[in-house]
PDB file of N, CA and C in Angstrom:
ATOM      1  N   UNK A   1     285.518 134.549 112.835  1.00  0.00           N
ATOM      2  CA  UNK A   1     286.879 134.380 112.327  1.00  0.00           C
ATOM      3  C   UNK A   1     287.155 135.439 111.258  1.00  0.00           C
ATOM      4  N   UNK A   2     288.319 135.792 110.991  1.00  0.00           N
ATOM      5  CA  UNK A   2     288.898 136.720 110.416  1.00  0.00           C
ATOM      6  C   UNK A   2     290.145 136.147 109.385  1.00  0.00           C
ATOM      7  N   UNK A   3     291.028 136.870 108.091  1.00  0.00           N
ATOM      8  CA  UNK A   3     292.115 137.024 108.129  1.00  0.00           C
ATOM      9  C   UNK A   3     292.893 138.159 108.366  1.00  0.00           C
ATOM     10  N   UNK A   4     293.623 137.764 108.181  1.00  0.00           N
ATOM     11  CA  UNK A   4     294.901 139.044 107.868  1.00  0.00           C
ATOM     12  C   UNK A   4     296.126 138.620 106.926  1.00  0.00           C
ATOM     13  N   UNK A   5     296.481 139.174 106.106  1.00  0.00           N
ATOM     14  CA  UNK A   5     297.363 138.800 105.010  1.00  0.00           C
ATOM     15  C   UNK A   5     297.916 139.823 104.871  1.00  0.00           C
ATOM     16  N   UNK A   6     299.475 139.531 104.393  1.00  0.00           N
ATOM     17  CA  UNK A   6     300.814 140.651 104.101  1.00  0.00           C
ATOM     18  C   UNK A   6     301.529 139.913 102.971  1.00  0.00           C
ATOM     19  N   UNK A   7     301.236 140.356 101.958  1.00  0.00           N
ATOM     20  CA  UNK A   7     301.230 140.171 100.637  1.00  0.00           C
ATOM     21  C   UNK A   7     302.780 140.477 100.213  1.00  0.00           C
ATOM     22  N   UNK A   8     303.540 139.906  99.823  1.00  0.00           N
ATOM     23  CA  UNK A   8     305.051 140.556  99.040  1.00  0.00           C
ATOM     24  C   UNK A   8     305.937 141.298 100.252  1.00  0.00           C
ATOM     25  N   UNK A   9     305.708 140.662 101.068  1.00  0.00           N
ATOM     26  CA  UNK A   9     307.101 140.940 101.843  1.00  0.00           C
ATOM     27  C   UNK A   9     308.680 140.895 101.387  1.00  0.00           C
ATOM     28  N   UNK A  10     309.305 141.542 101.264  1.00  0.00           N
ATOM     29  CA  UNK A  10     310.940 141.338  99.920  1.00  0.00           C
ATOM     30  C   UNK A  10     311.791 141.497 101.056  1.00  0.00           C
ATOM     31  N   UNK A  11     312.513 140.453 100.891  1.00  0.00           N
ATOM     32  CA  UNK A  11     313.721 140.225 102.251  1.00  0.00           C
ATOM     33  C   UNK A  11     314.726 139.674 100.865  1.00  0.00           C
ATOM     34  N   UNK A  12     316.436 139.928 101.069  1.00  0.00           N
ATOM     35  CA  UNK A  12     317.187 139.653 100.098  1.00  0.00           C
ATOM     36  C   UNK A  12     318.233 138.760 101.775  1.00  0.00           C
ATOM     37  N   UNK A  13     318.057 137.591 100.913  1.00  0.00           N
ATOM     38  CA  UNK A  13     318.689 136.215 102.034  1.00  0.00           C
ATOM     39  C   UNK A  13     319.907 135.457 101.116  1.00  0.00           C
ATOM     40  N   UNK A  14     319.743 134.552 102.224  1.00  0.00           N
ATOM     41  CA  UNK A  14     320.798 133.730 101.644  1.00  0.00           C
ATOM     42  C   UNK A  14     320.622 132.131 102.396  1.00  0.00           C
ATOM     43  N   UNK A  15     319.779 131.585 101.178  1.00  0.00           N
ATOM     44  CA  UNK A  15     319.334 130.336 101.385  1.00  0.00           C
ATOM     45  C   UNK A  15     319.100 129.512 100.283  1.00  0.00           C
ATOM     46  N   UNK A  16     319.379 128.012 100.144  1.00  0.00           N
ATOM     47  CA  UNK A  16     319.687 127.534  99.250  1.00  0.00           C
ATOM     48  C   UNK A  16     320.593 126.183  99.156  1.00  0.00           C
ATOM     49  N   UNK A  17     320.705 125.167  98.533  1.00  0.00           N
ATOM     50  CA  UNK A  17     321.415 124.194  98.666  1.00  0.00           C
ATOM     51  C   UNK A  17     323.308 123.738  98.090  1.00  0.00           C
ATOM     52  N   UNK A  18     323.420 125.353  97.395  1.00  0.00           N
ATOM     53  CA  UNK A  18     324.424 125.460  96.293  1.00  0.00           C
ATOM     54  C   UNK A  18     325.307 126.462  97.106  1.00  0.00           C
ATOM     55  N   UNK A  19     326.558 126.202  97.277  1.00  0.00           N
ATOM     56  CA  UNK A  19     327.579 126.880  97.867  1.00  0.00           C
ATOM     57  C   UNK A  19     327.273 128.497  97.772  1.00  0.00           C
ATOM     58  N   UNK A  20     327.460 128.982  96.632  1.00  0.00           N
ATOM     59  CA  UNK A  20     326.940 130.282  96.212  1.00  0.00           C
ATOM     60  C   UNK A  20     325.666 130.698  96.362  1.00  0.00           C
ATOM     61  N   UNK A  21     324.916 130.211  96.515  1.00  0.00           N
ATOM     62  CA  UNK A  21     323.508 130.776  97.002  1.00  0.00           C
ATOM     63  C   UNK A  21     323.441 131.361  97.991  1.00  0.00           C
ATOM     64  N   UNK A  22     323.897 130.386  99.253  1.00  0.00           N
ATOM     65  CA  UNK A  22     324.463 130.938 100.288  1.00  0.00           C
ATOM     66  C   UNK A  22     325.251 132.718 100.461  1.00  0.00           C
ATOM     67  N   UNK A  23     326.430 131.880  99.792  1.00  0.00           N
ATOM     68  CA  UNK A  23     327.840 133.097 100.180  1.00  0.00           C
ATOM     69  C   UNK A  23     327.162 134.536  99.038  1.00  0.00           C
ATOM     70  N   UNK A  24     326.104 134.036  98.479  1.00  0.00           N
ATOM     71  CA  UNK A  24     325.779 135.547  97.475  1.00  0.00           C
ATOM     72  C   UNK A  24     324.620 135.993  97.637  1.00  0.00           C
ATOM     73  N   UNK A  25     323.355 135.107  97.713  1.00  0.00           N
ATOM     74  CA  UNK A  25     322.438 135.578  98.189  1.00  0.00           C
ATOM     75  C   UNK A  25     321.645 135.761  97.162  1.00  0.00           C
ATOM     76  N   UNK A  26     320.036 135.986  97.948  1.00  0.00           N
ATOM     77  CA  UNK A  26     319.471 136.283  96.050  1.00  0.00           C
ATOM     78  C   UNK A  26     318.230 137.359  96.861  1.00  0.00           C
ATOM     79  N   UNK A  27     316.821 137.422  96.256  1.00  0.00           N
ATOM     80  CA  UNK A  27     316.209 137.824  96.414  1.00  0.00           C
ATOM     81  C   UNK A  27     314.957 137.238  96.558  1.00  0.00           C
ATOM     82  N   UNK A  28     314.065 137.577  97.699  1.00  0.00           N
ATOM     83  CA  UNK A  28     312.909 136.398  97.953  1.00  0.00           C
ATOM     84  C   UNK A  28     311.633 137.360  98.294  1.00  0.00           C
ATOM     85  N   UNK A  29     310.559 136.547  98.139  1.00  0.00           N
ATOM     86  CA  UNK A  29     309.268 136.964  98.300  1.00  0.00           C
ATOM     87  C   UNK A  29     308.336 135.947  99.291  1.00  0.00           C
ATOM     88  N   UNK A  30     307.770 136.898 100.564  1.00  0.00           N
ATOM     89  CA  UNK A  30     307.054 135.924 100.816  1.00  0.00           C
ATOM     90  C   UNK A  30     305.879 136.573 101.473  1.00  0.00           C
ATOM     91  N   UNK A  31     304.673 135.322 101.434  1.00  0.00           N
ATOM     92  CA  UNK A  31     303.201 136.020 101.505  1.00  0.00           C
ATOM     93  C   UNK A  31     302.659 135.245 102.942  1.00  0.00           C
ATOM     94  N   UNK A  32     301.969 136.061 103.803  1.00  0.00           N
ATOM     95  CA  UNK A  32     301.910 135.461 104.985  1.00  0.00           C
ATOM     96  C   UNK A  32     300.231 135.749 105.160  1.00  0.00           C
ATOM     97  N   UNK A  33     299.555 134.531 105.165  1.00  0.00           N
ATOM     98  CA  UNK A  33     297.942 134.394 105.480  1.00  0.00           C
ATOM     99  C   UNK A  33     297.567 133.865 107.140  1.00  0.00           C
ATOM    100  N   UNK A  34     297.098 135.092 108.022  1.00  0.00           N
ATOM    101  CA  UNK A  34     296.602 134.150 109.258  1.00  0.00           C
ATOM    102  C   UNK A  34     295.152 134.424 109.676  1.00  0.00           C
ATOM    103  N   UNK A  35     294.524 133.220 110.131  1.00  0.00           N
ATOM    104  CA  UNK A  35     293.359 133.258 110.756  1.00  0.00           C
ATOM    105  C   UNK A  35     293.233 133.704 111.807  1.00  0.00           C
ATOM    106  N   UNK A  36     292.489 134.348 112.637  1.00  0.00           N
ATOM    107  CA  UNK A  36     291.876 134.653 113.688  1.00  0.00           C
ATOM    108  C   UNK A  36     291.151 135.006 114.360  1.00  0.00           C
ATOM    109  N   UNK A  37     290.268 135.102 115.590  1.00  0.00           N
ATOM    110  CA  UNK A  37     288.929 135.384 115.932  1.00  0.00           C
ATOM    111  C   UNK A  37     289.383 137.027 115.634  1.00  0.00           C
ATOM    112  N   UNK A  38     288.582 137.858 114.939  1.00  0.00           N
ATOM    113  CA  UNK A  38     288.881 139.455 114.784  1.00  0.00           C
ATOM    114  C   UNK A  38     287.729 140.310 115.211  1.00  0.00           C
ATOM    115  N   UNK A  39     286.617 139.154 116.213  1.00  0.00           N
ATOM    116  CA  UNK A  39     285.352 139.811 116.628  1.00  0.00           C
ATOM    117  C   UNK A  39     285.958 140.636 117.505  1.00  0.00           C
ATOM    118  N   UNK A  40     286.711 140.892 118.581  1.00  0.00           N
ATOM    119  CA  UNK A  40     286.158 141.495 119.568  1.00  0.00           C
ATOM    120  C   UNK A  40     287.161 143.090 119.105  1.00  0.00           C
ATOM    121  N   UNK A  41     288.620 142.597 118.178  1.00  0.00           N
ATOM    122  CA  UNK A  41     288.990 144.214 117.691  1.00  0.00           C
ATOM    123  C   UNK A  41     288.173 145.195 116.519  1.00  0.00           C
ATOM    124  N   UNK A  42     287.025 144.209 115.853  1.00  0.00           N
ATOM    125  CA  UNK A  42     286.365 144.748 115.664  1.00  0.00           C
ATOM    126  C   UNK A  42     285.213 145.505 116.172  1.00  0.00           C
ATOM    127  N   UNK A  43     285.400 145.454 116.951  1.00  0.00           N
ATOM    128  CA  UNK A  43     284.171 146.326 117.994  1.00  0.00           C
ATOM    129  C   UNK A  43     285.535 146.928 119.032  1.00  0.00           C
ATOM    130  N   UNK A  44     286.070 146.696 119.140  1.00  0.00           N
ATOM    131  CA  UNK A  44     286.932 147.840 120.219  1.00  0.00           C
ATOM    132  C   UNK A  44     287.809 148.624 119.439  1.00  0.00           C
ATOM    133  N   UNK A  45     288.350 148.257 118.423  1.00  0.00           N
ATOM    134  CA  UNK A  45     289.008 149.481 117.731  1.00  0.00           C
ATOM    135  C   UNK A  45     290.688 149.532 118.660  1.00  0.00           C
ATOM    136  N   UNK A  46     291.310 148.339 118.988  1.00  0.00           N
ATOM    137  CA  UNK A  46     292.469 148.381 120.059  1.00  0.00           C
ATOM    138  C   UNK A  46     293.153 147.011 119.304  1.00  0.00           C
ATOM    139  N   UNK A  47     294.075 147.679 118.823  1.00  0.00           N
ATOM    140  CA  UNK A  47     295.663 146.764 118.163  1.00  0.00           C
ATOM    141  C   UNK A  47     295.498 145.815 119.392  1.00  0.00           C
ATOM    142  N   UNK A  48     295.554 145.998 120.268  1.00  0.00           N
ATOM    143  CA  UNK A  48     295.867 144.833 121.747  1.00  0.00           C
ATOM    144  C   UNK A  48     294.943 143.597 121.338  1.00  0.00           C
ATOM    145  N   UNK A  49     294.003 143.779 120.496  1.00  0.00           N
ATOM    146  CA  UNK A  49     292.856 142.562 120.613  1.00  0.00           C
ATOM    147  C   UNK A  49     292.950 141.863 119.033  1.00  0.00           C
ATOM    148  N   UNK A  50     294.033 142.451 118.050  1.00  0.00           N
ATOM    149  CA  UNK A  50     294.108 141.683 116.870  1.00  0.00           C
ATOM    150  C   UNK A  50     295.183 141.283 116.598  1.00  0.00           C
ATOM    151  N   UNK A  51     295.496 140.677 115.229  1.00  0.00           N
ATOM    152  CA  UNK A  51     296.611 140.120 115.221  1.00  0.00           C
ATOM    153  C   UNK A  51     297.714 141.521 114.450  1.00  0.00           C
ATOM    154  N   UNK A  52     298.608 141.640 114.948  1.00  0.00           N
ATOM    155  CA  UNK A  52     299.451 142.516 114.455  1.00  0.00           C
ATOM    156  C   UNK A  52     300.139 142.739 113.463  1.00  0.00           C
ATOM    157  N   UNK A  53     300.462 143.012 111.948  1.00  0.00           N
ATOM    158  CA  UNK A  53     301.005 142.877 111.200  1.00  0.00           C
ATOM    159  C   UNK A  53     302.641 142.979 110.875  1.00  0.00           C
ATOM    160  N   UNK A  54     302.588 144.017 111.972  1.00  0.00           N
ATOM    161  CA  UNK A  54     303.986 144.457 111.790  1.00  0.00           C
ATOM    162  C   UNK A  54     304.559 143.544 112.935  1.00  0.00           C
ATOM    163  N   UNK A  55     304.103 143.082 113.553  1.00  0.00           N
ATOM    164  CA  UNK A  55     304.763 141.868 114.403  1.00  0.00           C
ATOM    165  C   UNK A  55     305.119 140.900 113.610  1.00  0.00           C
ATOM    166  N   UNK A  56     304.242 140.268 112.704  1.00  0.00           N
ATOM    167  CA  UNK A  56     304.674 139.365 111.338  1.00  0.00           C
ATOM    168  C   UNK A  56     305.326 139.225 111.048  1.00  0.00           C
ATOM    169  N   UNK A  57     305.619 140.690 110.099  1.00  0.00           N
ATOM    170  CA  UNK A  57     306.780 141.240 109.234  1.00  0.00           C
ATOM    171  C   UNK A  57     308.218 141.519 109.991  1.00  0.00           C
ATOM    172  N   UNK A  58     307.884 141.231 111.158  1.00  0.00           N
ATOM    173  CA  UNK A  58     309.503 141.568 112.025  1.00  0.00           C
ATOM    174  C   UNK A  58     309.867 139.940 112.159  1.00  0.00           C
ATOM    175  N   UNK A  59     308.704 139.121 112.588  1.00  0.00           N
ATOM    176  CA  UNK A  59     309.512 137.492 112.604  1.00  0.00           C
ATOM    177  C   UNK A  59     309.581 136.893 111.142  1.00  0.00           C
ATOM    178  N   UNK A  60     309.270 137.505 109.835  1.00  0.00           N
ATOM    179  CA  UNK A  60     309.477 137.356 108.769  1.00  0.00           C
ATOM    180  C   UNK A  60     310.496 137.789 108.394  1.00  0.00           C
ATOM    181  N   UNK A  61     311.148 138.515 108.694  1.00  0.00           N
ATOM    182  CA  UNK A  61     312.461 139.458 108.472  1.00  0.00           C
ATOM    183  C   UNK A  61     313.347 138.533 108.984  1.00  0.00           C
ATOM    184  N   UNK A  62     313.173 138.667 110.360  1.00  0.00           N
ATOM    185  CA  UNK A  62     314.365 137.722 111.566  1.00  0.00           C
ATOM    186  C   UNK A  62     314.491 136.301 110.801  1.00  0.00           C
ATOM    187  N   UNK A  63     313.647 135.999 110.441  1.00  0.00           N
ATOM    188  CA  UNK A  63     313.930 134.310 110.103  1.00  0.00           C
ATOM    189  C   UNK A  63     314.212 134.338 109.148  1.00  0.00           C
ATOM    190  N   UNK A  64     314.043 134.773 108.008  1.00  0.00           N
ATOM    191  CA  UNK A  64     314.697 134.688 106.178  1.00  0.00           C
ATOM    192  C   UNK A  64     316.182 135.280 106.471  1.00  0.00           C
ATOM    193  N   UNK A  65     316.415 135.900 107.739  1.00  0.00           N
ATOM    194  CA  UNK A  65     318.123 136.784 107.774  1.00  0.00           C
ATOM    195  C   UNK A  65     318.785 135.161 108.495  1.00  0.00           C
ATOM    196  N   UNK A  66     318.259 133.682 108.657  1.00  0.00           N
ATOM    197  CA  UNK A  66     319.064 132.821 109.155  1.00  0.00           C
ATOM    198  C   UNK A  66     318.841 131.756 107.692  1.00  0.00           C
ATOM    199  N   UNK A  67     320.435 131.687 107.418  1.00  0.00           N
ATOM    200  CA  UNK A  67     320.736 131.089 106.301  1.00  0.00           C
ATOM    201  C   UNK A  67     320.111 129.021 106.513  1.00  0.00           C
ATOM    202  N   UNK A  68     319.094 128.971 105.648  1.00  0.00           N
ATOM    203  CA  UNK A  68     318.592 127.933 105.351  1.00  0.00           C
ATOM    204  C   UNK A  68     318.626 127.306 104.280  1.00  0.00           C
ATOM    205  N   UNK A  69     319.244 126.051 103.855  1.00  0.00           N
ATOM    206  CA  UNK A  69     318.740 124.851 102.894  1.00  0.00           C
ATOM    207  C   UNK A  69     317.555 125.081 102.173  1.00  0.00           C
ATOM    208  N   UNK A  70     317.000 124.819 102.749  1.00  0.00           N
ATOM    209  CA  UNK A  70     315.502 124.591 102.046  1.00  0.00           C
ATOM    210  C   UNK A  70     314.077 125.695 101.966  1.00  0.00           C
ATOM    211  N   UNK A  71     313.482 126.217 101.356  1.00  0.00           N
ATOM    212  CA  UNK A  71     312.416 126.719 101.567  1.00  0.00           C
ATOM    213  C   UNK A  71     311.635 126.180 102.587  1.00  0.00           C
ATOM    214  N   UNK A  72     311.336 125.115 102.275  1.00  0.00           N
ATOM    215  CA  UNK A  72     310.393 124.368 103.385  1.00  0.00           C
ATOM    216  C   UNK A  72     310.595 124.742 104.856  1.00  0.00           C
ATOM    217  N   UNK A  73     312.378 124.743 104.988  1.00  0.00           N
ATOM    218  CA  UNK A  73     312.441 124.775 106.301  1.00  0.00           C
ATOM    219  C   UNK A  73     312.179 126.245 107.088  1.00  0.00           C
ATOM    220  N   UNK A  74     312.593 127.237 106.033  1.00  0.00           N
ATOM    221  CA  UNK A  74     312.399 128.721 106.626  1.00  0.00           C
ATOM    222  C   UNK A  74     310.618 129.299 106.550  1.00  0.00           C
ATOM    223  N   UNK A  75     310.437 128.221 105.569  1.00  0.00           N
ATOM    224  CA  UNK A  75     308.772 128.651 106.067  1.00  0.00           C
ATOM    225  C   UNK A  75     308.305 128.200 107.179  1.00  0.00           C
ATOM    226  N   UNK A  76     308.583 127.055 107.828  1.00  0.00           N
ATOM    227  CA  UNK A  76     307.956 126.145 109.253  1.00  0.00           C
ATOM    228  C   UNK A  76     309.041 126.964 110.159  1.00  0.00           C
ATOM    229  N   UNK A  77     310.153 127.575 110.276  1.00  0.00           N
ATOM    230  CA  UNK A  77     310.087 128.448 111.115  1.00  0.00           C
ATOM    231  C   UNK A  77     309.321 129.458 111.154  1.00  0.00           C
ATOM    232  N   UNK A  78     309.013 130.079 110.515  1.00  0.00           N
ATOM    233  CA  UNK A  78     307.812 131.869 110.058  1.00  0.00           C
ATOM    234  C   UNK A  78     307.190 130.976 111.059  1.00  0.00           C
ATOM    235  N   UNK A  79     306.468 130.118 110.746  1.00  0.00           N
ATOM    236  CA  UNK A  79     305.270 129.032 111.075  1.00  0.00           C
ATOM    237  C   UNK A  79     305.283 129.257 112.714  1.00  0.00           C
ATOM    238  N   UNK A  80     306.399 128.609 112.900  1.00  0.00           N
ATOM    239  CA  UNK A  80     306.623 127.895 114.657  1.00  0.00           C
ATOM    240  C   UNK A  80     306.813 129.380 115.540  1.00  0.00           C
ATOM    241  N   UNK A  81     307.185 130.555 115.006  1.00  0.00           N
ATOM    242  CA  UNK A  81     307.344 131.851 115.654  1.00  0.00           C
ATOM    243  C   UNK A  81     306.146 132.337 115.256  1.00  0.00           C
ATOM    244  N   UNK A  82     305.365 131.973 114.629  1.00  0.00           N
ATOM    245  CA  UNK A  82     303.718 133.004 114.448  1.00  0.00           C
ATOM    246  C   UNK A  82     303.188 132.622 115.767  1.00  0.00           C
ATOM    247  N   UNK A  83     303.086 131.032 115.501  1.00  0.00           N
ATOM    248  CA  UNK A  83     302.038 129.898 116.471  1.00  0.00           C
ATOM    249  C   UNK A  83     302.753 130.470 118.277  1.00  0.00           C
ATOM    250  N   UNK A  84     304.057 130.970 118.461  1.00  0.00           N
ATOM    251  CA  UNK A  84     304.729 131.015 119.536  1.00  0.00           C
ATOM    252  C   UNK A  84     304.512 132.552 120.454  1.00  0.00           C
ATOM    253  N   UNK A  85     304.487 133.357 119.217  1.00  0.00           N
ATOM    254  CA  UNK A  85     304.645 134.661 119.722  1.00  0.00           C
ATOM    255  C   UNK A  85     303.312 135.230 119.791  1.00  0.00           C
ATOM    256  N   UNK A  86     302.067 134.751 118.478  1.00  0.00           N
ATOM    257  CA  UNK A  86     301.103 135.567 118.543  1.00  0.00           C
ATOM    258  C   UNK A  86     299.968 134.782 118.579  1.00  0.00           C
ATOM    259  N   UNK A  87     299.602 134.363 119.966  1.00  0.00           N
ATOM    260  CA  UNK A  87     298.297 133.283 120.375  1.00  0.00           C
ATOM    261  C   UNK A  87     297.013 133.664 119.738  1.00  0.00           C
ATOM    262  N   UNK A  88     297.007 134.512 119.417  1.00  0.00           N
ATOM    263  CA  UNK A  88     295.285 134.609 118.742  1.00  0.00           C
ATOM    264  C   UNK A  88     295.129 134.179 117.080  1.00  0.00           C
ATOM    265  N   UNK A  89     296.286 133.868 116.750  1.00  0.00           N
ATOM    266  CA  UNK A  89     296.608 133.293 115.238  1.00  0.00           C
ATOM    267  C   UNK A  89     295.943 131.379 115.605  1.00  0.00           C
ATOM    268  N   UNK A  90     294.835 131.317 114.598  1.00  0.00           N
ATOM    269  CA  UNK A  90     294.592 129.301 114.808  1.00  0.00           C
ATOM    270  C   UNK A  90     295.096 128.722 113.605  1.00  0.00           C
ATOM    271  N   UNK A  91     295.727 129.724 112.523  1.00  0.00           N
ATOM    272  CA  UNK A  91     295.748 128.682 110.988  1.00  0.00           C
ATOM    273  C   UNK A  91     296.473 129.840 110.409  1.00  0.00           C
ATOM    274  N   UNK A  92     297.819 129.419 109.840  1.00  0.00           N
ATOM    275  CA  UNK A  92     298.535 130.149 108.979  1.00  0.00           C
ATOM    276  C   UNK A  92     298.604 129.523 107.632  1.00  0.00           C
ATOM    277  N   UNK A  93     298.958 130.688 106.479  1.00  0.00           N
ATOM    278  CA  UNK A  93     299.723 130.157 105.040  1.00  0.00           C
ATOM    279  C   UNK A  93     300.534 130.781 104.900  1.00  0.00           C
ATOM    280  N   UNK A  94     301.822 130.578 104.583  1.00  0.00           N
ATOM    281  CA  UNK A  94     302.883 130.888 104.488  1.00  0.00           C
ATOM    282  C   UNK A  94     303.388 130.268 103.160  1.00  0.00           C
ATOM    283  N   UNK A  95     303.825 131.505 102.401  1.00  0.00           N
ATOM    284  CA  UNK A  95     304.532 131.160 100.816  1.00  0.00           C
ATOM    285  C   UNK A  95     305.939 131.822 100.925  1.00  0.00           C
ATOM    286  N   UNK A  96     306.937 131.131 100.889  1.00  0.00           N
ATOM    287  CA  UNK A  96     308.266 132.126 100.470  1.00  0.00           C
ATOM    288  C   UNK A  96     308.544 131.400  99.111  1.00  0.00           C
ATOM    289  N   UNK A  97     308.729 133.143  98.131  1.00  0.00           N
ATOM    290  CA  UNK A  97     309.171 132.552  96.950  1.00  0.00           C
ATOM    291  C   UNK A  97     310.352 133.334  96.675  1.00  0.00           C
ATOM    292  N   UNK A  98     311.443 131.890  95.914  1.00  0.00           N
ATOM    293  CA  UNK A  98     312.858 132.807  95.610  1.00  0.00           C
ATOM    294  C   UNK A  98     312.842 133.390  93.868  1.00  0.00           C
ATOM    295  N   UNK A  99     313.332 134.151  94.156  1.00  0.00           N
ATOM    296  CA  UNK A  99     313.060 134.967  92.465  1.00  0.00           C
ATOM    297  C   UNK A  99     314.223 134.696  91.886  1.00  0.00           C
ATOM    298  N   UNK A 100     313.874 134.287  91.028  1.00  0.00           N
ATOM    299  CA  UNK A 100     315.238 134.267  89.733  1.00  0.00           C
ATOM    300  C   UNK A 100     316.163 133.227  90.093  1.00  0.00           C
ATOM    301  N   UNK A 101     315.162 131.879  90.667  1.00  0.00           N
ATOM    302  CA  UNK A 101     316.058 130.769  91.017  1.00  0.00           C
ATOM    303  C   UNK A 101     317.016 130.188  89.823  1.00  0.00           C
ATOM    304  N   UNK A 102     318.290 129.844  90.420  1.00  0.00           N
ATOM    305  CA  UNK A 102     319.299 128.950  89.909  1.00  0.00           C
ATOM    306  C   UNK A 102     319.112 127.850  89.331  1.00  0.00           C
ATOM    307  N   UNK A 103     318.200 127.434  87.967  1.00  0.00           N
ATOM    308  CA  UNK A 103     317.786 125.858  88.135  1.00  0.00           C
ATOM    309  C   UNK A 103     318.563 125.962  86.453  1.00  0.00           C
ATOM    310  N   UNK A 104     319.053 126.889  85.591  1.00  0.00           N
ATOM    311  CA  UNK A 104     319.267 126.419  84.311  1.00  0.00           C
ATOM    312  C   UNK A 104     318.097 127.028  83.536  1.00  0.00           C
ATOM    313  N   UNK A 105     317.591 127.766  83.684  1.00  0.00           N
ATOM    314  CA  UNK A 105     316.100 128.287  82.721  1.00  0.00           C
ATOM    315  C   UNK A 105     315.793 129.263  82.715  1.00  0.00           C
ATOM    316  N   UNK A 106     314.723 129.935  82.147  1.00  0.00           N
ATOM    317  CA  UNK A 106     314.461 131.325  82.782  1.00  0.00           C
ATOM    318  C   UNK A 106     312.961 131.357  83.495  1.00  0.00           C
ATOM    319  N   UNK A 107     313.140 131.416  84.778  1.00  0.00           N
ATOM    320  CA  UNK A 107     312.200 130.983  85.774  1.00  0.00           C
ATOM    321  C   UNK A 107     311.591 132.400  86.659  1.00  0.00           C
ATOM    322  N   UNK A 108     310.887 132.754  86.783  1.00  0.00           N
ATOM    323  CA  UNK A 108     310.731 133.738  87.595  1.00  0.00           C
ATOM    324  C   UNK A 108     310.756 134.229  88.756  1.00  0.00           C
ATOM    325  N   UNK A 109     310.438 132.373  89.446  1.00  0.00           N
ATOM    326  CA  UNK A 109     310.468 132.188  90.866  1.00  0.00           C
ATOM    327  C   UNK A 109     309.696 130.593  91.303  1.00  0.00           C
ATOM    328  N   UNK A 110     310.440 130.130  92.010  1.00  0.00           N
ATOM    329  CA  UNK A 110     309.769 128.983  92.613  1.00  0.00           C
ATOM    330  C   UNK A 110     309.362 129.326  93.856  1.00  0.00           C
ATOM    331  N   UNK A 111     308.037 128.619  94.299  1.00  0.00           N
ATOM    332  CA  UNK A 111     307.306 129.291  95.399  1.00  0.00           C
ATOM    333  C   UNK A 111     307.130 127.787  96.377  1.00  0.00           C
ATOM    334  N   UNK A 112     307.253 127.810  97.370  1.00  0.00           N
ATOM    335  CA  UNK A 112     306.889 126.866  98.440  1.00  0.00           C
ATOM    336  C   UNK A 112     305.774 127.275  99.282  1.00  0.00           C
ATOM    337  N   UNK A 113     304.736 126.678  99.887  1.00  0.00           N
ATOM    338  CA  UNK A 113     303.349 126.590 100.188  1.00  0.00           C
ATOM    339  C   UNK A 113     303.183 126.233 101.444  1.00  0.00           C
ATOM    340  N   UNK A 114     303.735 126.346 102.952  1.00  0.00           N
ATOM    341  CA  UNK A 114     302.944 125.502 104.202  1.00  0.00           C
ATOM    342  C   UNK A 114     301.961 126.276 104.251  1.00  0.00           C
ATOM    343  N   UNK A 115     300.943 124.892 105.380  1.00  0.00           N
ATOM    344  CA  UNK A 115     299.848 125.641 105.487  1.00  0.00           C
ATOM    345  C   UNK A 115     299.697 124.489 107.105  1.00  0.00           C
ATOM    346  N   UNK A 116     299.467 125.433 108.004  1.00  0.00           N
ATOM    347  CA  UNK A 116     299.403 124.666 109.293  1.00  0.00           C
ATOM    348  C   UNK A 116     298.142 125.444 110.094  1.00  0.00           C
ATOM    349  N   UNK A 117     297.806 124.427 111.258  1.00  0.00           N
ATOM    350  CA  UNK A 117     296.588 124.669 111.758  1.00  0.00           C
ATOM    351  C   UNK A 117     297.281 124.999 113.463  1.00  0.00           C
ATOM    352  N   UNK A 118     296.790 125.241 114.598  1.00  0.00           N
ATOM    353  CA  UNK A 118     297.118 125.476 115.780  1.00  0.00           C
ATOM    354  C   UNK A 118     296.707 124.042 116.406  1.00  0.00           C
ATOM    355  N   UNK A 119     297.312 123.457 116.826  1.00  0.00           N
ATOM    356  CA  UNK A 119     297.085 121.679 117.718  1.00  0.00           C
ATOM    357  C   UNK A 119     296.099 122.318 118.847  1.00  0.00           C
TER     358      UNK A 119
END
């Protein structure tokens, strides 16, 4: 078994529970951890046999650009398009954090955490 991790991915969305969050948008961070067998691209030296990064970062992109409620929910999509598109993934972590959330304080960022396994 292997990982692969893509650390600070910066997508500027528009998600959130507050009218304006939405219609203005803010700025987000998110960190994507996956497991996978990485024996056999380690001995062949062929993208075809590992997990792809920049495949990631394109269904990480696509899904933070669809306006969501909740953190929770745009992370279990990342989630449900890793598990869908890239079969050699058995266990993801997925963090999206929004920066400079709206709560009344001076906050830096609240971060949300799934962490799912392959059924």
């Amino acid at each position: 078994m292997g990982k692969v991790k893509i650390d600070n991915i910066r997508v500027y969305a528009h998600h959130g529970c507050l009218k304006e969050e939405t219609a203005i948008g803010s700025e987000y961070r998110v960190d994507v951890a996956v497991e996978a067998d990485l024996t056999k691209a380690s001995r062949s030296d062929k993208l075809s046999d590992t997990v792809d990064y920049v495949h990631i970062n394109h269904i990480v992109k696509e899904e933070m650009a669809k306006p969501s409620k909740l953190l929770e929910y745009v992370g279990q999509s990342i989630i449900d398009r890793i598990f869908e598109e890239i079969r050699l993934v058995v266990e993801i972590e997925v963090a999206v954090s929004k920066i400079n959330p709206p709560i009344g304080g001076d906050v830096e960022k609240v971060t949300v955490i799934l962490q799912r396994s392959r059924d």
